[in-house]
C-alpha atoms as a PDB file:
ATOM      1  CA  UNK A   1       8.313  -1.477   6.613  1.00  0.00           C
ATOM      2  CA  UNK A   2       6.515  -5.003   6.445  1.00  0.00           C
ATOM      3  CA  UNK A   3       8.184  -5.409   3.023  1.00  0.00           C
ATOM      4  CA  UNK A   4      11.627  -5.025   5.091  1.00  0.00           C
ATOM      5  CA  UNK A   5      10.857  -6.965   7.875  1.00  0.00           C
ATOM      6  CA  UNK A   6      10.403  -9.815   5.560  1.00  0.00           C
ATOM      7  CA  UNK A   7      13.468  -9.883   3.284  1.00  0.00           C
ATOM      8  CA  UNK A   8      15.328  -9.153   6.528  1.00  0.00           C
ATOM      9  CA  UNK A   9      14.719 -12.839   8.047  1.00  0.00           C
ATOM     10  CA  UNK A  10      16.746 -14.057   4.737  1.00  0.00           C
ATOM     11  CA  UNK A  11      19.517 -11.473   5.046  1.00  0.00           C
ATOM     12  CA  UNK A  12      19.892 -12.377   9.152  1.00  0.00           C
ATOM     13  CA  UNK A  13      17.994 -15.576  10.256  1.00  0.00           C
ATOM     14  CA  UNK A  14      19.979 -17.849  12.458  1.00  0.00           C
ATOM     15  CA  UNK A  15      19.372 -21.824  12.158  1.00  0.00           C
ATOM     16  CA  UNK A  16      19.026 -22.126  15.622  1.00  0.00           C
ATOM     17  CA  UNK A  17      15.737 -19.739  15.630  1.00  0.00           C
ATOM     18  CA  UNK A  18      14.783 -19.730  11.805  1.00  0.00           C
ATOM     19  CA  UNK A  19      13.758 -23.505  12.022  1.00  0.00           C
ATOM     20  CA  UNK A  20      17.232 -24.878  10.699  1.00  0.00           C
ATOM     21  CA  UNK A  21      17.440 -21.608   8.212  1.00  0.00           C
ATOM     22  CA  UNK A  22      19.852 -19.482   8.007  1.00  0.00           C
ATOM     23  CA  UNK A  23      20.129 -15.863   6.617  1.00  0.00           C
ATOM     24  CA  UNK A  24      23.104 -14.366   3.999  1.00  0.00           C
ATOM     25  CA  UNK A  25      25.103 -12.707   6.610  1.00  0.00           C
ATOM     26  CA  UNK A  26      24.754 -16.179   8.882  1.00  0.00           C
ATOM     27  CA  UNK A  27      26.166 -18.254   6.229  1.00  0.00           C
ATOM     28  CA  UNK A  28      22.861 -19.577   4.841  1.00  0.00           C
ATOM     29  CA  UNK A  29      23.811 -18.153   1.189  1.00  0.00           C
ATOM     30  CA  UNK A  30      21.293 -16.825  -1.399  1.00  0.00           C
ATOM     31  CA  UNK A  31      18.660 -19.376  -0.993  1.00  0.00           C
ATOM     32  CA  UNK A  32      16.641 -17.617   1.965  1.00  0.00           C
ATOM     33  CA  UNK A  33      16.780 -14.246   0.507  1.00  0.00           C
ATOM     34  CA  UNK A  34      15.523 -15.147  -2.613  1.00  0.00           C
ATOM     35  CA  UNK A  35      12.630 -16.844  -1.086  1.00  0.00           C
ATOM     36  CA  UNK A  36      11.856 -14.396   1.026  1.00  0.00           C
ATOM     37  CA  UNK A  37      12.448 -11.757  -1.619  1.00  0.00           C
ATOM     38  CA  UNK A  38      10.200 -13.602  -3.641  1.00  0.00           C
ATOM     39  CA  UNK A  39       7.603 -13.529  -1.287  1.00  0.00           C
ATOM     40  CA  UNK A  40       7.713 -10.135  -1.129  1.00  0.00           C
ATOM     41  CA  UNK A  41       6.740  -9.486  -5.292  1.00  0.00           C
ATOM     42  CA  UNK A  42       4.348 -11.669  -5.281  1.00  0.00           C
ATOM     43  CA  UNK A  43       2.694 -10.419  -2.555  1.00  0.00           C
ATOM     44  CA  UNK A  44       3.076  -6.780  -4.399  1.00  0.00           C
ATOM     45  CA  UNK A  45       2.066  -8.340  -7.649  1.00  0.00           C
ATOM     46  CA  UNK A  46      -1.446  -9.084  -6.362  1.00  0.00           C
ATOM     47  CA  UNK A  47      -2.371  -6.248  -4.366  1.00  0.00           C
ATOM     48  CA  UNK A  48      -0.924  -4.037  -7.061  1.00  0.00           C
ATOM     49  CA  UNK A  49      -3.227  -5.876  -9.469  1.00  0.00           C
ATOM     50  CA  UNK A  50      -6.202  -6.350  -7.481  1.00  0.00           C
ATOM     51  CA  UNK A  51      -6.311  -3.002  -6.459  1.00  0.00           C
ATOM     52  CA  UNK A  52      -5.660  -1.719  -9.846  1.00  0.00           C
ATOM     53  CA  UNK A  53      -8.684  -3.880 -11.114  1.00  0.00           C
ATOM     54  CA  UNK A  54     -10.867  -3.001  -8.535  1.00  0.00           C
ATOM     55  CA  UNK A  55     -10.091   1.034  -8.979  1.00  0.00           C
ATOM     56  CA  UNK A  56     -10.373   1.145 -12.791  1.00  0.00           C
ATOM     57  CA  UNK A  57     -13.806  -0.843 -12.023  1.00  0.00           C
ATOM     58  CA  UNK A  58     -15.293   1.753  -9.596  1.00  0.00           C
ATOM     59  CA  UNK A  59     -14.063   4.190 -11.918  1.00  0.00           C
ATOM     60  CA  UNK A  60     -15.732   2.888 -15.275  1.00  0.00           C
ATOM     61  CA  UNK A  61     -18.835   2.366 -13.298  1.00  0.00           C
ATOM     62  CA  UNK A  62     -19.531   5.614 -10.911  1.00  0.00           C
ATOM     63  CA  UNK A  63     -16.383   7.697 -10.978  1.00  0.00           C
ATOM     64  CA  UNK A  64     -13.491   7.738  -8.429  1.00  0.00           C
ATOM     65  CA  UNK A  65     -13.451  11.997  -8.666  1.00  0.00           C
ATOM     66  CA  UNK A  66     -15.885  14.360  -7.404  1.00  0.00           C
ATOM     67  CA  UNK A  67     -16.635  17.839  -9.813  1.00  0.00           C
ATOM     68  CA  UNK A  68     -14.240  20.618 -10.410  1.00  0.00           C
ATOM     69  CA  UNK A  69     -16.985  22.614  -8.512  1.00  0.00           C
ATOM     70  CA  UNK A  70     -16.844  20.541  -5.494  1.00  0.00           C
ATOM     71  CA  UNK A  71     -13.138  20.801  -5.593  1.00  0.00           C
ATOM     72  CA  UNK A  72     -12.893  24.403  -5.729  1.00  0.00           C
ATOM     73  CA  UNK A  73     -15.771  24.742  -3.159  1.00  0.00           C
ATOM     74  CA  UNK A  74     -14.962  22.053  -0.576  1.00  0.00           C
ATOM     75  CA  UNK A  75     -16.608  18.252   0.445  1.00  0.00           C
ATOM     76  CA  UNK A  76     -18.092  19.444   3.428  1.00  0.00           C
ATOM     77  CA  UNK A  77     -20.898  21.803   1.331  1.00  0.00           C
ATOM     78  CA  UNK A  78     -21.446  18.903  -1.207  1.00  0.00           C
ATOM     79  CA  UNK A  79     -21.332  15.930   1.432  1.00  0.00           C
ATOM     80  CA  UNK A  80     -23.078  17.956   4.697  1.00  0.00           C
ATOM     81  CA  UNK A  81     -24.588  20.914   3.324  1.00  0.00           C
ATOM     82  CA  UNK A  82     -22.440  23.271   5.573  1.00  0.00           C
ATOM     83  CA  UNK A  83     -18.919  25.224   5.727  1.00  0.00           C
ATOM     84  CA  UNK A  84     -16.721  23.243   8.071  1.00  0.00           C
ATOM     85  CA  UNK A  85     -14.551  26.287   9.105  1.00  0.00           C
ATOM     86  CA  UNK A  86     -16.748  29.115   8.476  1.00  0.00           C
ATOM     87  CA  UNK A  87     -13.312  30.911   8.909  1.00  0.00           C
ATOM     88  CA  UNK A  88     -12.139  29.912   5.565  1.00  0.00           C
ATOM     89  CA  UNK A  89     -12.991  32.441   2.318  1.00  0.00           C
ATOM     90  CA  UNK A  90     -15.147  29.628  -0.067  1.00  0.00           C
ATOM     91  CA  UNK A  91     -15.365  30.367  -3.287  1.00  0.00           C
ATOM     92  CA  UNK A  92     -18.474  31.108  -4.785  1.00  0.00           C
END
Protein backbone atom coordinates (compact mmCIF):
# COMPACT_ATOMS: atom_id res chain seq x y z
CA UNK A 1 0.00 0.00 0.00
CA UNK A 2 3.12 2.28 0.86
CA UNK A 3 4.61 1.07 -2.45
CA UNK A 4 1.31 2.74 -4.08
CA UNK A 5 1.14 5.66 -2.20
CA UNK A 6 4.49 6.51 -3.53
CA UNK A 7 4.34 6.00 -7.31
CA UNK A 8 0.94 7.69 -6.94
CA UNK A 9 2.50 11.32 -6.15
CA UNK A 10 4.21 10.90 -9.82
CA UNK A 11 1.05 9.68 -11.54
CA UNK A 12 -1.14 12.79 -9.72
CA UNK A 13 1.06 15.50 -8.02
CA UNK A 14 0.01 19.01 -8.78
CA UNK A 15 2.86 21.85 -9.03
CA UNK A 16 1.08 23.95 -6.88
CA UNK A 17 1.38 21.29 -3.82
CA UNK A 18 4.23 18.91 -5.15
CA UNK A 19 6.86 21.79 -4.74
CA UNK A 20 6.68 22.95 -8.53
CA UNK A 21 6.17 19.00 -9.58
CA UNK A 22 3.79 17.77 -11.37
CA UNK A 23 2.36 14.18 -11.83
CA UNK A 24 1.55 12.22 -15.49
CA UNK A 25 -2.09 12.85 -15.45
CA UNK A 26 -1.25 16.79 -14.42
CA UNK A 27 0.88 17.28 -17.35
CA UNK A 28 4.23 16.77 -15.59
CA UNK A 29 5.15 13.81 -18.18
CA UNK A 30 7.27 10.71 -17.34
CA UNK A 31 9.90 12.35 -15.33
CA UNK A 32 8.08 12.14 -11.78
CA UNK A 33 6.91 8.68 -12.20
CA UNK A 34 10.03 7.34 -13.02
CA UNK A 35 11.59 8.87 -10.05
CA UNK A 36 9.24 7.93 -7.89
CA UNK A 37 9.01 4.49 -9.45
CA UNK A 38 12.51 4.29 -8.99
CA UNK A 39 12.37 4.95 -5.55
CA UNK A 40 10.21 2.37 -5.05
CA UNK A 41 12.89 -0.71 -6.45
CA UNK A 42 15.42 0.46 -4.80
CA UNK A 43 13.86 0.62 -1.75
CA UNK A 44 12.65 -3.22 -2.55
CA UNK A 45 16.10 -4.04 -3.74
CA UNK A 46 17.57 -3.55 -0.25
CA UNK A 47 15.14 -4.90 2.02
CA UNK A 48 14.75 -7.83 -0.32
CA UNK A 49 18.52 -8.26 -0.03
CA UNK A 50 19.12 -7.47 3.44
CA UNK A 51 16.56 -9.57 4.59
CA UNK A 52 17.56 -12.34 2.38
CA UNK A 53 21.19 -12.05 3.84
CA UNK A 54 20.21 -11.81 7.19
CA UNK A 55 17.70 -15.08 6.90
CA UNK A 56 20.13 -17.38 5.05
CA UNK A 57 22.61 -16.17 8.00
CA UNK A 58 20.35 -17.22 10.94
CA UNK A 59 19.71 -20.17 9.01
CA UNK A 60 23.41 -21.41 8.34
CA UNK A 61 24.12 -20.62 11.90
CA UNK A 62 21.09 -22.01 14.26
CA UNK A 63 18.26 -22.96 11.95
CA UNK A 64 15.16 -20.88 10.98
CA UNK A 65 12.77 -24.38 11.45
CA UNK A 66 11.86 -26.12 14.49
CA UNK A 67 11.68 -30.41 14.29
CA UNK A 68 9.16 -32.39 12.41
CA UNK A 69 8.23 -33.55 16.00
CA UNK A 70 7.52 -30.17 17.24
CA UNK A 71 5.50 -29.56 14.18
CA UNK A 72 3.33 -32.44 14.44
CA UNK A 73 3.04 -31.94 18.27
CA UNK A 74 2.62 -28.16 18.63
CA UNK A 75 5.09 -24.96 19.98
CA UNK A 76 3.32 -24.58 23.02
CA UNK A 77 4.68 -28.29 24.52
CA UNK A 78 8.24 -27.54 23.14
CA UNK A 79 8.31 -23.67 24.06
CA UNK A 80 6.01 -23.86 27.60
CA UNK A 81 5.89 -27.33 28.52
CA UNK A 82 1.99 -27.43 28.34
CA UNK A 83 -1.09 -28.06 25.82
CA UNK A 84 -2.50 -24.66 25.01
CA UNK A 85 -6.07 -25.98 24.25
CA UNK A 86 -6.21 -29.09 26.12
CA UNK A 87 -9.33 -29.47 23.80
CA UNK A 88 -7.28 -30.28 20.85
CA UNK A 89 -6.33 -34.31 20.13
CA UNK A 90 -2.08 -33.93 20.18
CA UNK A 91 -0.42 -36.38 18.69
CA UNK A 92 1.69 -38.53 20.53
Amino acid sequence: MRAWGTIAVGLFAESAYAGGASGLLFGGGLSQLIVQTTGVLATFLFVFTTALILFKTIDVLMGLRVSEHEETVGLDIGEHGMIAYPDFDVPA
